[in-house]
Protein backbone atom coordinates (compact mmCIF):
# COMPACT_ATOMS: atom_id res chain seq x y z
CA UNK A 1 -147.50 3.54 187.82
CA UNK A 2 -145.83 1.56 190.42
CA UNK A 3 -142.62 2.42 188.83
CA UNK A 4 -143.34 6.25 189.18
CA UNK A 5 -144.39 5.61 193.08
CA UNK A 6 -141.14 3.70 193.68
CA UNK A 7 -139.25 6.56 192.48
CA UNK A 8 -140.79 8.89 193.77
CA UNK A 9 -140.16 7.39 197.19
CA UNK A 10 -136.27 7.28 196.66
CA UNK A 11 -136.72 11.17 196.09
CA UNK A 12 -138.37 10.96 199.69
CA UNK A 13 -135.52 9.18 200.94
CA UNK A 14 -132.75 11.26 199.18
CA UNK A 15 -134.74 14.73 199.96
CA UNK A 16 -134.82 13.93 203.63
CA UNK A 17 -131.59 12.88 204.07
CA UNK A 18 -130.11 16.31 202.62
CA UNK A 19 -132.41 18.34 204.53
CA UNK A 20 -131.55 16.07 207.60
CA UNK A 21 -127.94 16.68 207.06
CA UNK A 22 -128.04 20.06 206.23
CA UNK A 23 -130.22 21.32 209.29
CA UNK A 24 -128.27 19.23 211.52
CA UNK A 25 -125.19 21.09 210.55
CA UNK A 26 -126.33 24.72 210.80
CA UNK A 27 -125.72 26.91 213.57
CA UNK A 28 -129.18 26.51 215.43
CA UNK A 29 -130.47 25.71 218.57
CA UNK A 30 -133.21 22.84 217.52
CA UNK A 31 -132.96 19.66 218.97
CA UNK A 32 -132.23 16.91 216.85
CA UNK A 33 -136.17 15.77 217.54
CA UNK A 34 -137.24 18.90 216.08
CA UNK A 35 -134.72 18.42 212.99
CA UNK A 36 -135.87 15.24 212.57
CA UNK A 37 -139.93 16.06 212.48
CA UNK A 38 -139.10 19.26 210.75
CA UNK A 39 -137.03 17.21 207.64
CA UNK A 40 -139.82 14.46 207.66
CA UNK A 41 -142.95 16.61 206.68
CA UNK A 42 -140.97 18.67 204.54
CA UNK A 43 -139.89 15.74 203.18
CA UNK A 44 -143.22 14.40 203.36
CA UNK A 45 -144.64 17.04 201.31
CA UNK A 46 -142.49 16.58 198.42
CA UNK A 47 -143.29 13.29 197.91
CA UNK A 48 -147.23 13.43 198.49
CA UNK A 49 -147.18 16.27 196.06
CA UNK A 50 -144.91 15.17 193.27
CA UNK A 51 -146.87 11.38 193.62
CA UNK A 52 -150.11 13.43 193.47
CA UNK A 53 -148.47 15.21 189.95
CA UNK A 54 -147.54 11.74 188.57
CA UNK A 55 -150.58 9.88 189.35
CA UNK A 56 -152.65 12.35 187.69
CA UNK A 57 -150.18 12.99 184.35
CA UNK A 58 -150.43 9.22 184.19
CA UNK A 59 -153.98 8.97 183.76
């Protein structure tokens, strides 16, 4: 289970980074604050729901 957790989190870490990079690079007028919070509960998301889907397949 812990391995499935630890995974997962790397998926947090490469998800937000692309979503990071590719909002920063768009044509919009967000701050990089608002990137930043916006990529980290999308982000966020993702992992809390694919942990949820793992935890409970597990069991």
């Amino acid at each position: 289970m812990l391995v499935h957790l630890v995974s997962t989190f790397m998926f947090f870490i490469a998800y937000f980074a692309i979503t990071y990079l590719t909002n920063r690079f768009r044509k919009n007028k967000r701050t990089k604050r608002e990137i930043l919070i916006n990529s980290l509960i999308i982000s966020g998301l993702y992992f809390l729901i694919i942990a949820l889907v793992k935890i409970i397949s597990s069991k």
